[in-house]
PDB file of N, CA and C in Angstrom:
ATOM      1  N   UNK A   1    -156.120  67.972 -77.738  1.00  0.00           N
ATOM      2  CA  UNK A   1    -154.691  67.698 -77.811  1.00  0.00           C
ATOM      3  C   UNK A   1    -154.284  67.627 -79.277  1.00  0.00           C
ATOM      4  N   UNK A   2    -152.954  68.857 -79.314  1.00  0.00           N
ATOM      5  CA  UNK A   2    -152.836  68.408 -80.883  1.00  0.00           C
ATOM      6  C   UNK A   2    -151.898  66.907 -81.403  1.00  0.00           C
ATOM      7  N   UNK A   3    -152.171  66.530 -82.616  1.00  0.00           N
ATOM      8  CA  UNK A   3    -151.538  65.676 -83.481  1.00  0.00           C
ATOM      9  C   UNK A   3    -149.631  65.578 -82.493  1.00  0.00           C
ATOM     10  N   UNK A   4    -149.105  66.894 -82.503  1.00  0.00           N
ATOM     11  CA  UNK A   4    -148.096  66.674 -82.107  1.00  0.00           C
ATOM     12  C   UNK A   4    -147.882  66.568 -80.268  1.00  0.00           C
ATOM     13  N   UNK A   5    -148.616  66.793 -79.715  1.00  0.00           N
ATOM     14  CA  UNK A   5    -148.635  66.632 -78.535  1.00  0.00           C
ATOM     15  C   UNK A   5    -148.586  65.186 -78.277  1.00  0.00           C
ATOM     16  N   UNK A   6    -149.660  64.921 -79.213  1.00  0.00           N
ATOM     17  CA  UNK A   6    -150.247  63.327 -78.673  1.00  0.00           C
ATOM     18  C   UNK A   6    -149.105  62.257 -78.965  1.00  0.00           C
ATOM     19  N   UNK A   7    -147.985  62.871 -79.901  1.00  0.00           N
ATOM     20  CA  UNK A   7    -146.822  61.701 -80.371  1.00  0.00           C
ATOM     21  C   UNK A   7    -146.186  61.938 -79.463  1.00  0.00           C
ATOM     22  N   UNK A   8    -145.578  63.249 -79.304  1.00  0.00           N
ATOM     23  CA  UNK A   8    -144.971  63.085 -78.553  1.00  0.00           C
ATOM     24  C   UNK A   8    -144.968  62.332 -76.538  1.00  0.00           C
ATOM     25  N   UNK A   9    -146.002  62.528 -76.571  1.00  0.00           N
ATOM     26  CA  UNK A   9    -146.622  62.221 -75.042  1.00  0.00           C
ATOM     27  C   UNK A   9    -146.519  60.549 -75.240  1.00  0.00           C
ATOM     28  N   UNK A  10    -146.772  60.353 -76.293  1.00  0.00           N
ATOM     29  CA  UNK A  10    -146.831  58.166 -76.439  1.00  0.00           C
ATOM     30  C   UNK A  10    -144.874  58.001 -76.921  1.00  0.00           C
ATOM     31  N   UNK A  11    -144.415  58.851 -76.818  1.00  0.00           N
ATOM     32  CA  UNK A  11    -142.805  58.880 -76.922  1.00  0.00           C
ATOM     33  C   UNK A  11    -142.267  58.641 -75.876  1.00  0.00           C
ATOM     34  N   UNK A  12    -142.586  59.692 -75.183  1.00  0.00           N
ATOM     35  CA  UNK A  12    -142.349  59.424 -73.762  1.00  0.00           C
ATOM     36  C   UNK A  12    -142.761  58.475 -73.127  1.00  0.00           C
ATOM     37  N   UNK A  13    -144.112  57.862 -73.363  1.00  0.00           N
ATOM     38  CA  UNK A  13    -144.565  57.015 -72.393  1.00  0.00           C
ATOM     39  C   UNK A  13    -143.697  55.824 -72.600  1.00  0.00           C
ATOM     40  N   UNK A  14    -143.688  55.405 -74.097  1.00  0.00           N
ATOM     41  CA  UNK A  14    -142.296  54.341 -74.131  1.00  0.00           C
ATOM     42  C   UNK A  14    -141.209  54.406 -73.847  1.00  0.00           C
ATOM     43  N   UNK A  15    -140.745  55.338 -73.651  1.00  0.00           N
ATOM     44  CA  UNK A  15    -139.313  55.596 -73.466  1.00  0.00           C
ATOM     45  C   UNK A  15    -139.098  55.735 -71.613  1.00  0.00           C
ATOM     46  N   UNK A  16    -140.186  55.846 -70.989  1.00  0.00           N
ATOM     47  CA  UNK A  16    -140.333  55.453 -69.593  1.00  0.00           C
ATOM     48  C   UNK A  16    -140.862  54.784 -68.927  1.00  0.00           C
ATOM     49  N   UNK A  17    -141.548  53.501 -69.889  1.00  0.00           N
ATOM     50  CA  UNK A  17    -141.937  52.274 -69.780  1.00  0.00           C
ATOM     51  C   UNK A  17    -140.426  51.092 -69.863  1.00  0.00           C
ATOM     52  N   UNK A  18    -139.774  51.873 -70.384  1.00  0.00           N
ATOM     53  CA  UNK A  18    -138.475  51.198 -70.594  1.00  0.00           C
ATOM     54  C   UNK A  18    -137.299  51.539 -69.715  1.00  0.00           C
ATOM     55  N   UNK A  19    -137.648  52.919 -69.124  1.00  0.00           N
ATOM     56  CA  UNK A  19    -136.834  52.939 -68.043  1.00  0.00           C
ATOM     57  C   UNK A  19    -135.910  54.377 -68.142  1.00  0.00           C
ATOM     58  N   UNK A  20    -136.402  54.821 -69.146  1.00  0.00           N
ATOM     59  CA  UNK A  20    -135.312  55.614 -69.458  1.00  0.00           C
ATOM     60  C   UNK A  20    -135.961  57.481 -68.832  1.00  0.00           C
ATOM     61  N   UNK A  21    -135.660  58.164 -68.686  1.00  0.00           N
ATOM     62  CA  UNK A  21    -135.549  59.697 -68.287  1.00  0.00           C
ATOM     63  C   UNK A  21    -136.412  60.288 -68.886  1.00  0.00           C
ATOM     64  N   UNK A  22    -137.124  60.571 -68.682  1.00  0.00           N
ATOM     65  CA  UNK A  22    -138.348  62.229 -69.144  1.00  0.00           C
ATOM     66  C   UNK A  22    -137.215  63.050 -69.955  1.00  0.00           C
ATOM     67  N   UNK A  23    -136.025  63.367 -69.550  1.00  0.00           N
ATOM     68  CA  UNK A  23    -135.270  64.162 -70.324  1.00  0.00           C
ATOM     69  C   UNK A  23    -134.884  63.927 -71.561  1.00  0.00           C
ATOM     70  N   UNK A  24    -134.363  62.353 -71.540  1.00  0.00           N
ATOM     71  CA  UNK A  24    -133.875  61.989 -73.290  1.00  0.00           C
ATOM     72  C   UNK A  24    -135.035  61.793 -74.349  1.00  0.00           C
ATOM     73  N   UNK A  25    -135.937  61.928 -73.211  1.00  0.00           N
ATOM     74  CA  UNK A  25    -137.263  61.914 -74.539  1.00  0.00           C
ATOM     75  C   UNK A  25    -137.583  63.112 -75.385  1.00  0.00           C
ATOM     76  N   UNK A  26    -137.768  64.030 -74.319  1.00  0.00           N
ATOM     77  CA  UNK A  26    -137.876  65.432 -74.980  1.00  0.00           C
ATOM     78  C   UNK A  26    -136.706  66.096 -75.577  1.00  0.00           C
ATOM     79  N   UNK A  27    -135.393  65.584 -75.549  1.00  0.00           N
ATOM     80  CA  UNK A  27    -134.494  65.567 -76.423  1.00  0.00           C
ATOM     81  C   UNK A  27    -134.414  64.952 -77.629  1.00  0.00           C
ATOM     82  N   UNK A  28    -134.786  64.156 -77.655  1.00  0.00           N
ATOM     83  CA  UNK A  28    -135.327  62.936 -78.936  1.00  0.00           C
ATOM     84  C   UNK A  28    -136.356  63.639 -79.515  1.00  0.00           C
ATOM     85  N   UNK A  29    -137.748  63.918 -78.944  1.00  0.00           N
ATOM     86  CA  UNK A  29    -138.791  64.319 -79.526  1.00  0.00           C
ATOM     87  C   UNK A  29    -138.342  65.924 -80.271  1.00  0.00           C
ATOM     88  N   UNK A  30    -137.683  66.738 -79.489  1.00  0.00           N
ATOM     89  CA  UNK A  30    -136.990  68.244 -80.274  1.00  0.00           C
ATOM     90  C   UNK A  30    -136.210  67.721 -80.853  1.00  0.00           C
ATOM     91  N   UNK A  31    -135.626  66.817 -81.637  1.00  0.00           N
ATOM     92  CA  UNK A  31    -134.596  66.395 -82.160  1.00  0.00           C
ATOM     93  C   UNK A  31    -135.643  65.972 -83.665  1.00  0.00           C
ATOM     94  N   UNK A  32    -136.224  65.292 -83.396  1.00  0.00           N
ATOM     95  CA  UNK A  32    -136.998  64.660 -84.531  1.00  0.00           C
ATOM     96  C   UNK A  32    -137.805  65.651 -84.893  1.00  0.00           C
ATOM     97  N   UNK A  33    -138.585  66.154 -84.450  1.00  0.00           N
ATOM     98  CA  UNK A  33    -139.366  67.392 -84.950  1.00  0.00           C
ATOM     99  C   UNK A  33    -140.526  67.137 -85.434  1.00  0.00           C
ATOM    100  N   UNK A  34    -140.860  66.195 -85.844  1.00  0.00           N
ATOM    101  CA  UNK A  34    -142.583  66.030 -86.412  1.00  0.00           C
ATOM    102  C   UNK A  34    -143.395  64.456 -85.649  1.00  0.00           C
ATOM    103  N   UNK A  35    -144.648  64.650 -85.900  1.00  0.00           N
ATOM    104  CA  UNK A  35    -145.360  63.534 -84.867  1.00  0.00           C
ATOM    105  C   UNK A  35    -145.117  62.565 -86.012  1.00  0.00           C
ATOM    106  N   UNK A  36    -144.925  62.453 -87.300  1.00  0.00           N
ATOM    107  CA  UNK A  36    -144.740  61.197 -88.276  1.00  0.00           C
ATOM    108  C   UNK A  36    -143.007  60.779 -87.503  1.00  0.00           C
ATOM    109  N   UNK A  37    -142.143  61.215 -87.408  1.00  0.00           N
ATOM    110  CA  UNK A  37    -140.645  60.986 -87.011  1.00  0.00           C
ATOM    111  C   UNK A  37    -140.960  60.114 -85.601  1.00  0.00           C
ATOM    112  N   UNK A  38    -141.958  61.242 -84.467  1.00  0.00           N
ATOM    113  CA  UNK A  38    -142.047  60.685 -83.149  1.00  0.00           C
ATOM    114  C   UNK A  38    -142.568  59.477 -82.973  1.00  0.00           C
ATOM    115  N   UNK A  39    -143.673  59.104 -84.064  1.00  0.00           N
ATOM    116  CA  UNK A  39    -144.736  58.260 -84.047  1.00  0.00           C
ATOM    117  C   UNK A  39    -143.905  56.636 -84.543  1.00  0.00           C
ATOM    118  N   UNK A  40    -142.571  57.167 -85.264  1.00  0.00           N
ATOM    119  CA  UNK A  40    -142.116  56.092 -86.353  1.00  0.00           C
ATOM    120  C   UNK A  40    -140.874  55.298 -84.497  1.00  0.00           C
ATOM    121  N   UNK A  41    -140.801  56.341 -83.754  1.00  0.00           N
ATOM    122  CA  UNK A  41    -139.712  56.210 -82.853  1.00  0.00           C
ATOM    123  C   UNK A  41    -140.031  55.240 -82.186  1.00  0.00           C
ATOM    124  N   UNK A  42    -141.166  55.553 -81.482  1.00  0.00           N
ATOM    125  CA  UNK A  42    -142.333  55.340 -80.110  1.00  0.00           C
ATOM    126  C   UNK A  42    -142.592  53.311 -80.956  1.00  0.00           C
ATOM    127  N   UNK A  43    -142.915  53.412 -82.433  1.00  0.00           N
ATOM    128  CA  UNK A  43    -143.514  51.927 -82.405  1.00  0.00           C
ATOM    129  C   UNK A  43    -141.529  51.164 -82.450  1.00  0.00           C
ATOM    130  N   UNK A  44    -140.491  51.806 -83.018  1.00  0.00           N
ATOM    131  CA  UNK A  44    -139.480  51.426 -82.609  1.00  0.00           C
ATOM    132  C   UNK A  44    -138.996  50.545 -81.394  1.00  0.00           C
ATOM    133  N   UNK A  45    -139.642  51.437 -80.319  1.00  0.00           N
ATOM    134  CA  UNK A  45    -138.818  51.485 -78.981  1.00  0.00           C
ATOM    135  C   UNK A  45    -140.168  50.604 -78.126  1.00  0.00           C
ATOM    136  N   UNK A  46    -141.431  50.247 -78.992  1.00  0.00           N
ATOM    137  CA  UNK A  46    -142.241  49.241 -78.606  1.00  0.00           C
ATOM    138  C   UNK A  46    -142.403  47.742 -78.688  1.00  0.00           C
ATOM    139  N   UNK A  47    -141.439  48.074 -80.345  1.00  0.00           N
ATOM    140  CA  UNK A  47    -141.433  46.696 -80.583  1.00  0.00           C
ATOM    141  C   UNK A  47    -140.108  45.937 -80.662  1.00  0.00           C
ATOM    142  N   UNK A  48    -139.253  46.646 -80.375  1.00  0.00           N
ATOM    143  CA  UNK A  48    -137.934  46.390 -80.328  1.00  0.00           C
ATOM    144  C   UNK A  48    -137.594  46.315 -78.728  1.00  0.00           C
ATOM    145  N   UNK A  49    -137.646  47.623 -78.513  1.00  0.00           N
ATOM    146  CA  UNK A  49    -136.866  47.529 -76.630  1.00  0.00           C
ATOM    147  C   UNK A  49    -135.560  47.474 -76.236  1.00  0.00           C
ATOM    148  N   UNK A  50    -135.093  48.277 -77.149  1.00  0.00           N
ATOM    149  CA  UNK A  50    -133.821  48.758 -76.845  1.00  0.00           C
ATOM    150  C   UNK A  50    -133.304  48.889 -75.423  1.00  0.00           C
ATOM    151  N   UNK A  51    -132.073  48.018 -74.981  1.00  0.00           N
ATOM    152  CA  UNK A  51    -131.944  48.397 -73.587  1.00  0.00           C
ATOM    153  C   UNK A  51    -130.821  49.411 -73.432  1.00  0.00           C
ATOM    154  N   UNK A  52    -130.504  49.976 -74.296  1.00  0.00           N
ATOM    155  CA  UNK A  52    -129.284  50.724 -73.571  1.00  0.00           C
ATOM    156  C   UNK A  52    -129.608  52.610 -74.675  1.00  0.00           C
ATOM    157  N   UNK A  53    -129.082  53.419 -74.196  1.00  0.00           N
ATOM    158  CA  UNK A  53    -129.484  54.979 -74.532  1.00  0.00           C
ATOM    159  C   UNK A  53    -128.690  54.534 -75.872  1.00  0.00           C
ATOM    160  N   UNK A  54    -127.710  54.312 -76.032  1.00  0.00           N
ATOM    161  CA  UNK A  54    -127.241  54.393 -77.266  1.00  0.00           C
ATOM    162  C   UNK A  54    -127.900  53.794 -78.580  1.00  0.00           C
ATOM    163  N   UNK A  55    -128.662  52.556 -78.373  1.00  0.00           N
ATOM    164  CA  UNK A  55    -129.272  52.373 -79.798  1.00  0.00           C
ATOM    165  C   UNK A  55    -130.480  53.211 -79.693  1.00  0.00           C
ATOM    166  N   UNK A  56    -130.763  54.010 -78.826  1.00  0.00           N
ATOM    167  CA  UNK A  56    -131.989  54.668 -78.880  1.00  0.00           C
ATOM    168  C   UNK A  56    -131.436  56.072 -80.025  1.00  0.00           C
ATOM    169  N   UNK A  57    -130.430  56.232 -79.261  1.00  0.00           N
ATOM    170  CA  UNK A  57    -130.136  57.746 -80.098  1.00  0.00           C
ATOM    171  C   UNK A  57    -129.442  57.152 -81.561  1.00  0.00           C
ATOM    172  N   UNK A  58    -129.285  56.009 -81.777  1.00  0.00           N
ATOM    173  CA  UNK A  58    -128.742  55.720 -82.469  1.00  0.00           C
ATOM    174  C   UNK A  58    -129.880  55.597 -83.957  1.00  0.00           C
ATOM    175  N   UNK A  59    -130.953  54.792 -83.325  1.00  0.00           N
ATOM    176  CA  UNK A  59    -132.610  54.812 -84.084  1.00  0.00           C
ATOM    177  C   UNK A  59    -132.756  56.508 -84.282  1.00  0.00           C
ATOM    178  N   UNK A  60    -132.921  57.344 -83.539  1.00  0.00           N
ATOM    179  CA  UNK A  60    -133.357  58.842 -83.613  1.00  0.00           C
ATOM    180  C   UNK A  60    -132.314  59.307 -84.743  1.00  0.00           C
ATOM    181  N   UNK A  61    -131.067  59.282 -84.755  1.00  0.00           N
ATOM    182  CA  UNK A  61    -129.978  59.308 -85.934  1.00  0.00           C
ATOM    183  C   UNK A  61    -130.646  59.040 -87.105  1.00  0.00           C
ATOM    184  N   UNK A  62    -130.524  57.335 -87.163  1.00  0.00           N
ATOM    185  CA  UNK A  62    -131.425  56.942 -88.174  1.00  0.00           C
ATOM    186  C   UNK A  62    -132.612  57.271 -88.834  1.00  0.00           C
ATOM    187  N   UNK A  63    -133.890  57.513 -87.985  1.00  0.00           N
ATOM    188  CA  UNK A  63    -134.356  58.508 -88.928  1.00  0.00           C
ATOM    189  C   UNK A  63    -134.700  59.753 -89.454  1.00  0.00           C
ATOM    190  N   UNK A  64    -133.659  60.587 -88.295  1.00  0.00           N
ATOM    191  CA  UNK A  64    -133.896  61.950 -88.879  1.00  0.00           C
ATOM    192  C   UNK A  64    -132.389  61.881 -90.407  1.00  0.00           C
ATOM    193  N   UNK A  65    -131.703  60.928 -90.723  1.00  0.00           N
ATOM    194  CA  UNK A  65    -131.140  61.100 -91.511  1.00  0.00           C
ATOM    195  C   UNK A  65    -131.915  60.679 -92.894  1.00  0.00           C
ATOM    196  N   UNK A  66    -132.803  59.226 -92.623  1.00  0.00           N
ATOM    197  CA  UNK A  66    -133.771  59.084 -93.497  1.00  0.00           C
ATOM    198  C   UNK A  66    -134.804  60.422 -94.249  1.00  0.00           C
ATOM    199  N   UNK A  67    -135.194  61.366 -93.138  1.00  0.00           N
ATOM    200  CA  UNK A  67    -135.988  62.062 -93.173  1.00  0.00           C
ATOM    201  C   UNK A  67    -135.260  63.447 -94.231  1.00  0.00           C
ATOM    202  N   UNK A  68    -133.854  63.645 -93.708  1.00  0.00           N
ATOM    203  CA  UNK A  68    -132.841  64.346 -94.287  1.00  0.00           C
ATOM    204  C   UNK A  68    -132.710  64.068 -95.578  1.00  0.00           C
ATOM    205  N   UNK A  69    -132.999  62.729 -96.096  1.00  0.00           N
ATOM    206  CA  UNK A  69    -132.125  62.209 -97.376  1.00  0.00           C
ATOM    207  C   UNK A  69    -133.224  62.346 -98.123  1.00  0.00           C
ATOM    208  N   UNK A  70    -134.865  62.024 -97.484  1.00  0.00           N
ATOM    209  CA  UNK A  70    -136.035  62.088 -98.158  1.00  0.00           C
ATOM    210  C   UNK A  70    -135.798  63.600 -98.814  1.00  0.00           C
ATOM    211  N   UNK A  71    -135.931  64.663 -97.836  1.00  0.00           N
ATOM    212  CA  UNK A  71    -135.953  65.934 -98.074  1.00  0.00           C
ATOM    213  C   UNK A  71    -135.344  66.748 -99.773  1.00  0.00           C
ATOM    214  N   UNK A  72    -133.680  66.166 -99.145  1.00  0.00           N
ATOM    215  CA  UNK A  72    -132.806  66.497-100.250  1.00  0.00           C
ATOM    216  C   UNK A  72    -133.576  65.848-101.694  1.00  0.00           C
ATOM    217  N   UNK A  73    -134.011  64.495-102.118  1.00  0.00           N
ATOM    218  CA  UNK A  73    -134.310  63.726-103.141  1.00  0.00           C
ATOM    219  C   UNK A  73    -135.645  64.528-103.791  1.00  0.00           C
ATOM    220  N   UNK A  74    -136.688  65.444-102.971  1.00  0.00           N
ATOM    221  CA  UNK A  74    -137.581  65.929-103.169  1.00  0.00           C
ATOM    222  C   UNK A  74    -137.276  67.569-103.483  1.00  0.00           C
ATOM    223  N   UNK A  75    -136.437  68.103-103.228  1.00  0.00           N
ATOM    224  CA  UNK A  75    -135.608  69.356-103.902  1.00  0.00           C
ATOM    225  C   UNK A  75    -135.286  68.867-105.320  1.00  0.00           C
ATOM    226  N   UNK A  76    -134.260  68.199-104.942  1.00  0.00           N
ATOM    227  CA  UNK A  76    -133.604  67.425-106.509  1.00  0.00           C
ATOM    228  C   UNK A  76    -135.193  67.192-107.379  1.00  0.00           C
ATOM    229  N   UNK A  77    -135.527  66.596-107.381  1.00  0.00           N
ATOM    230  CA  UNK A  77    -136.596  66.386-108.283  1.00  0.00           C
ATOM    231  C   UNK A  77    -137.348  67.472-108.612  1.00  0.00           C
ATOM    232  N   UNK A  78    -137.928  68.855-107.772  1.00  0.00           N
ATOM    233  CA  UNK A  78    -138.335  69.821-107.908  1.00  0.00           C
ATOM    234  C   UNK A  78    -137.367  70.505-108.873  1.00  0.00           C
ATOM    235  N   UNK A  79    -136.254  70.859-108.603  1.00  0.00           N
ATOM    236  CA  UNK A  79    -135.300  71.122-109.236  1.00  0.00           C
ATOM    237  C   UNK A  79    -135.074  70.585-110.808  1.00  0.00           C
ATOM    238  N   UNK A  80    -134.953  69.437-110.802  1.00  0.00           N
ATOM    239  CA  UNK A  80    -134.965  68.637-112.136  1.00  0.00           C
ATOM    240  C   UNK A  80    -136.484  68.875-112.895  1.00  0.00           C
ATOM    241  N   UNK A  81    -137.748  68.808-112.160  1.00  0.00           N
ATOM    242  CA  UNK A  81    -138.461  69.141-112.714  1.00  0.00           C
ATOM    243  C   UNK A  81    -138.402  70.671-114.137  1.00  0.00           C
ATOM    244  N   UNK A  82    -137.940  71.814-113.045  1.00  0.00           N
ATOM    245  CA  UNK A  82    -138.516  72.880-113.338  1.00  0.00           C
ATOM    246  C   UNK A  82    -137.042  73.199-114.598  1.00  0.00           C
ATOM    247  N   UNK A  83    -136.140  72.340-114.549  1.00  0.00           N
ATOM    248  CA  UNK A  83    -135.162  72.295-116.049  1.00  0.00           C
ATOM    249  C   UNK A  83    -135.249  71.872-117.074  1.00  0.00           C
ATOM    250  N   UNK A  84    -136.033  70.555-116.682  1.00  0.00           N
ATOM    251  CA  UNK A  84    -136.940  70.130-118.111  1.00  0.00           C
ATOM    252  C   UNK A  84    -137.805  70.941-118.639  1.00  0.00           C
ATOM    253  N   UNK A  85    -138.774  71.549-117.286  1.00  0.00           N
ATOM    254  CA  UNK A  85    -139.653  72.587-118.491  1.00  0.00           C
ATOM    255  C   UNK A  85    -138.654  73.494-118.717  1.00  0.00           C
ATOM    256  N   UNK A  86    -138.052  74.349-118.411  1.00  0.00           N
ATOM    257  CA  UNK A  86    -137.118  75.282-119.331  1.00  0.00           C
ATOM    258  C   UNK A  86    -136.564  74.993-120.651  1.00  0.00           C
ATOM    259  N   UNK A  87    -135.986  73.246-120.177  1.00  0.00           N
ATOM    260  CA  UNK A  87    -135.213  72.948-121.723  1.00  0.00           C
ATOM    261  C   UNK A  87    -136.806  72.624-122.997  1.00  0.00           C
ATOM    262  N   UNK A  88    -137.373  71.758-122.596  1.00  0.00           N
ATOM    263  CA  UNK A  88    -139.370  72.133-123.488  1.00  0.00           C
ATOM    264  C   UNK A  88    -139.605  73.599-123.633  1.00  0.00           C
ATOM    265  N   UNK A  89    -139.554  74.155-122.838  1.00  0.00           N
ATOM    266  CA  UNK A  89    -140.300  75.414-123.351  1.00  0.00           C
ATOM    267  C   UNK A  89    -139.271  76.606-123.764  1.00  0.00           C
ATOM    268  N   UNK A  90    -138.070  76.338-123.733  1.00  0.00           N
ATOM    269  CA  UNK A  90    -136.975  77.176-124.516  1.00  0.00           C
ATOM    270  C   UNK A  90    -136.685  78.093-122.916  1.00  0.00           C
ATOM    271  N   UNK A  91    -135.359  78.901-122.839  1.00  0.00           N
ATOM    272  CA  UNK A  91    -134.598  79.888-122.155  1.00  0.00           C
ATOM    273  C   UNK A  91    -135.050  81.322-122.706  1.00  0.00           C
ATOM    274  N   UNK A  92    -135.592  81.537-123.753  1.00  0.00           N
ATOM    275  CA  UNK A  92    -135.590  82.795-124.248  1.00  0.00           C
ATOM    276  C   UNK A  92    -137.224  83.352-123.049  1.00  0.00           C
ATOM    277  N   UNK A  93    -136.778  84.842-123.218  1.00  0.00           N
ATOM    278  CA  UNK A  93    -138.010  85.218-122.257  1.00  0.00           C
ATOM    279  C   UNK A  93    -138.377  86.374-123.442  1.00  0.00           C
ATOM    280  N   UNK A  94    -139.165  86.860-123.981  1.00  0.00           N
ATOM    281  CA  UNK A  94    -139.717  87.571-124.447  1.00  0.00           C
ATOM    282  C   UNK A  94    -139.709  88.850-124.535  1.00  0.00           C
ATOM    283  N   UNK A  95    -139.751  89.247-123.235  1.00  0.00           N
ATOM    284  CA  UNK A  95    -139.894  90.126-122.141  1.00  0.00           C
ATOM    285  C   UNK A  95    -138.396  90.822-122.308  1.00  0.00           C
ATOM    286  N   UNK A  96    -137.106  89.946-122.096  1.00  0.00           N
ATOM    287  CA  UNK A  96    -135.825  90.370-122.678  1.00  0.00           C
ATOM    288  C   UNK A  96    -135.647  91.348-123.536  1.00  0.00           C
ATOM    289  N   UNK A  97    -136.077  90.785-124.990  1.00  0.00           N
ATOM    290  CA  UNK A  97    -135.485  91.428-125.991  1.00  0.00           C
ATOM    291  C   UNK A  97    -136.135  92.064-126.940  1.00  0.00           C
TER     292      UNK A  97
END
């Protein structure tokens, strides 16, 4: 069983230990997209126990926006990286002129 099978399958199992539909899970789980997102959901909805669909989708919001904001901050920095070396190692290319 892979890594992502196995999150997702302990996603579900909480999420129908609690009462809720085989369906909003696998909506949740394609929604989140990775077994670190599913895995972060599942101890959510274990140790919390959300009773109603809405703070559930409301948590799934939450961290695929976390996950979103991580993303963007790790561009930016790649980005910022590779301008500093340009401005250190000069704009001129050699090769140019």
């Amino acid at each position: 069983m892979t890594e992502w099978s196995w999150s997702k399958d302990n996603l579900l199992s909480e999420l129908k230990n609690l009462g809720f539909p085989e369906e909003l899970g696998n909506e949740i789980a394609k929604n989140l997209g990775s077994p670190k997102a599913m895995d972060r959901m599942a101890a959510y909805l274990r140790y919390v126990k959300p009773r109603s669909v809405e703070l559930v989708v409301d948590e799934m919001l939450a961290i695929r926006s976390e996950i979103e904001n991580w993303h963007r901050k790790k561009e930016s920095q790649e980005a910022n990286e590779k301008y500093n070396e340009m401005l250190y190692n000069g704009f001129d290319d050699e090769d140019d002129v």
